[in-house]
Protein backbone atom coordinates (compact mmCIF):
# COMPACT_ATOMS: atom_id res chain seq x y z
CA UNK A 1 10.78 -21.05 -2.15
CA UNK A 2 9.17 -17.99 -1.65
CA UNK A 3 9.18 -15.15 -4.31
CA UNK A 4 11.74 -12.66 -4.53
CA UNK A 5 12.78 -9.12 -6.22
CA UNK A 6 13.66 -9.38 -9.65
CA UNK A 7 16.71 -6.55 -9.25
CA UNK A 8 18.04 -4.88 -12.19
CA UNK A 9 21.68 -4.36 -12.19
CA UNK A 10 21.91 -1.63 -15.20
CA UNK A 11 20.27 1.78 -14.42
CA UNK A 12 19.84 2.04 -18.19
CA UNK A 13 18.30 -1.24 -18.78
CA UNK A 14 15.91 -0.23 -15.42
CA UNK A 15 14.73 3.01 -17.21
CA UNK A 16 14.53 1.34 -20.49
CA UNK A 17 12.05 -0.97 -19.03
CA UNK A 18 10.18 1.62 -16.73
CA UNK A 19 9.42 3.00 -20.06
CA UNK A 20 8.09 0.12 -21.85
CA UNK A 21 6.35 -1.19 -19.26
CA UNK A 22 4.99 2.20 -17.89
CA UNK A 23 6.40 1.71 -14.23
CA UNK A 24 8.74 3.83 -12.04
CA UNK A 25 11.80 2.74 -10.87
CA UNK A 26 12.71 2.02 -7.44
CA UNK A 27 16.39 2.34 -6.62
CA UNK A 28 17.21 0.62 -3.14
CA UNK A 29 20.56 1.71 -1.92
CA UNK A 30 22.07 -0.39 1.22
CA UNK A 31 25.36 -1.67 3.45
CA UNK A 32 26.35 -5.25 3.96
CA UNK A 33 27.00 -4.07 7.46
CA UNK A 34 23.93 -1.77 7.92
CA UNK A 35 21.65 -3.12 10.64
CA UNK A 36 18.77 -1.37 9.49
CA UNK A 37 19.23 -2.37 5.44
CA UNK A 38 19.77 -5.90 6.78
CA UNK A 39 16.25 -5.56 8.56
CA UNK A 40 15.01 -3.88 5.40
CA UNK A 41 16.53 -6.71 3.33
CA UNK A 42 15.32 -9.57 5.59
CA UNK A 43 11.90 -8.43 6.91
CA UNK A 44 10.20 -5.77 4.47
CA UNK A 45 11.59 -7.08 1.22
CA UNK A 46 10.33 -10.54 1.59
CA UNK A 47 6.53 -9.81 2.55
CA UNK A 48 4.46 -11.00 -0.14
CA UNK A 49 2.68 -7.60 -0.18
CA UNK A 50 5.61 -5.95 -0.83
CA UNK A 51 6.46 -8.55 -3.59
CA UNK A 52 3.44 -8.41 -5.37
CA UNK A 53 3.25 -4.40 -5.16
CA UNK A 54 7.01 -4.05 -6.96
CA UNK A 55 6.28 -6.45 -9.35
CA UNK A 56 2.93 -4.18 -10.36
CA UNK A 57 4.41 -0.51 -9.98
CA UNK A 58 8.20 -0.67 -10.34
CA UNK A 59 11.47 -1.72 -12.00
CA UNK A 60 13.40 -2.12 -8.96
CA UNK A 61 17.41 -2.29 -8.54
CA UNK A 62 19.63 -2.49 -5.99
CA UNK A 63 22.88 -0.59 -4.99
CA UNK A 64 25.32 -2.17 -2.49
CA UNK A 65 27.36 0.01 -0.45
CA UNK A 66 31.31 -0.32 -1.49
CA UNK A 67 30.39 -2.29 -4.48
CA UNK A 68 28.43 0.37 -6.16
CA UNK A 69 29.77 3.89 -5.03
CA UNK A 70 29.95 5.34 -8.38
CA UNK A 71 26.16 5.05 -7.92
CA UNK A 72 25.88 6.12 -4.29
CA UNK A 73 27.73 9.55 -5.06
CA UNK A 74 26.02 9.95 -8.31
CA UNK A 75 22.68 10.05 -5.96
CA UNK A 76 24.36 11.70 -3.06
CA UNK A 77 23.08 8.78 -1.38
CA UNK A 78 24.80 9.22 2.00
CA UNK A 79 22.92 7.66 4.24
CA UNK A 80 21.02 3.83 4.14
CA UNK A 81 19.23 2.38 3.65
CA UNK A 82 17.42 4.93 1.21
CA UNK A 83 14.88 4.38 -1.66
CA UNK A 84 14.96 7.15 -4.49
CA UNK A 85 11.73 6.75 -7.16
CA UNK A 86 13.37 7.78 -10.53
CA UNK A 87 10.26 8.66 -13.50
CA UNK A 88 11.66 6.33 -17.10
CA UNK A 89 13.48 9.57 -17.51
CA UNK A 90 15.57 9.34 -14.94
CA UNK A 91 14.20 12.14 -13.09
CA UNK A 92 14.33 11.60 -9.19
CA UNK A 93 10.86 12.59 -7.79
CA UNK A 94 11.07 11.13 -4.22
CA UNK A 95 13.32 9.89 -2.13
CA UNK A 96 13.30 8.73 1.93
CA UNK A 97 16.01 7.15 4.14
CA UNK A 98 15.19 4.52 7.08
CA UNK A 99 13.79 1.46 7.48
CA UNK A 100 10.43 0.95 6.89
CA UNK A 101 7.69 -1.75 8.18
CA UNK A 102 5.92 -3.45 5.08
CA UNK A 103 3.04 -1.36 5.10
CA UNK A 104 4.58 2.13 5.56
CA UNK A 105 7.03 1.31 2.68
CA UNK A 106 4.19 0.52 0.54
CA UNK A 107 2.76 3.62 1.80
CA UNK A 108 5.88 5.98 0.89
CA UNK A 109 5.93 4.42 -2.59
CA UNK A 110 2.22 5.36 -3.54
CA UNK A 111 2.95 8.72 -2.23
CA UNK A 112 5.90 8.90 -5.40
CA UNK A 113 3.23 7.40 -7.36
CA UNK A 114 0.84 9.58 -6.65
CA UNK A 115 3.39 12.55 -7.08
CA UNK A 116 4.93 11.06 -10.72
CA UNK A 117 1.21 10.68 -11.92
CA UNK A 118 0.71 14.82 -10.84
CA UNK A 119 3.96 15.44 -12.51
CA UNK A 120 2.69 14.05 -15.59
CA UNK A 121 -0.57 15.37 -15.86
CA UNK A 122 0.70 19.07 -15.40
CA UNK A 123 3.39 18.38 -17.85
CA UNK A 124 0.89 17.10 -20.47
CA UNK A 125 -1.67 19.94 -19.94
CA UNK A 126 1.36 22.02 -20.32
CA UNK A 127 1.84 20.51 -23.76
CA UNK A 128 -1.64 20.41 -24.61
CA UNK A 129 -1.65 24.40 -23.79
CA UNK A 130 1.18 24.93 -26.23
CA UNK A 131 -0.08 23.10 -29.37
């Protein structure tokens, strides 16, 4: 059987992890009856790639449409499928709505990477400035 995302199903448990383990988190939101988070679900999700770059960089979990609105207006999430890159603070620092091929997604999440790891650095020379 091939490999598959570990979801988280508690936001608090995902940042409580990001923390530890130094990660972001990734939350996916989708529809049961959305034909692009089906294609999202069933073609980008599964790629081994994909796989093995969640697993390195992110606590992912998963919001279902209907089953999880309390999350979807809590994001404003109003359109899916859509990917929103919290820090282990819960901050939101990127977030993009569509399908994506395998390579593009991967692409979109180093660019939150690459943002969180700017936002840290300024904070901490902010800090460093202070003391």
């Amino acid at each position: 059987m091939a490999d598959e995302i570990a979801w988280e199903t508690s936001l608090k448990i995902a940042l409580d992890l990001s923390r530890r383990e130094n990660k972001l988190v990734l939350a996916a939101f989708f529809g049961s009856t959305c034909e692009a988070c089906i294609k999202m679900k069933t073609c980008t999700l599964i790629t081994q790639r994909v796989l093995d770059y969640l697993k390195l960089h992110f606590i992912p979990i998963k919001y279902e449409s209907g089953i999880d609105s309390d999350q979807f207006m809590r994001f404003c999430v109003t359109a899916k499928p859509a990917i929103i890159v919290l820090d282990p603070e819960g901050n939101e620092i990127f977030r993009k709505i569509g399908y994506f091929e395998p390579d593009v997604l991967i692409e979109k999440l180093e660019m939150a990477r690459k943002k969180a790891a700017h936002r840290a650095a300024k904070i901490l020379t902010i800090i460093n400035n202070i003391g």
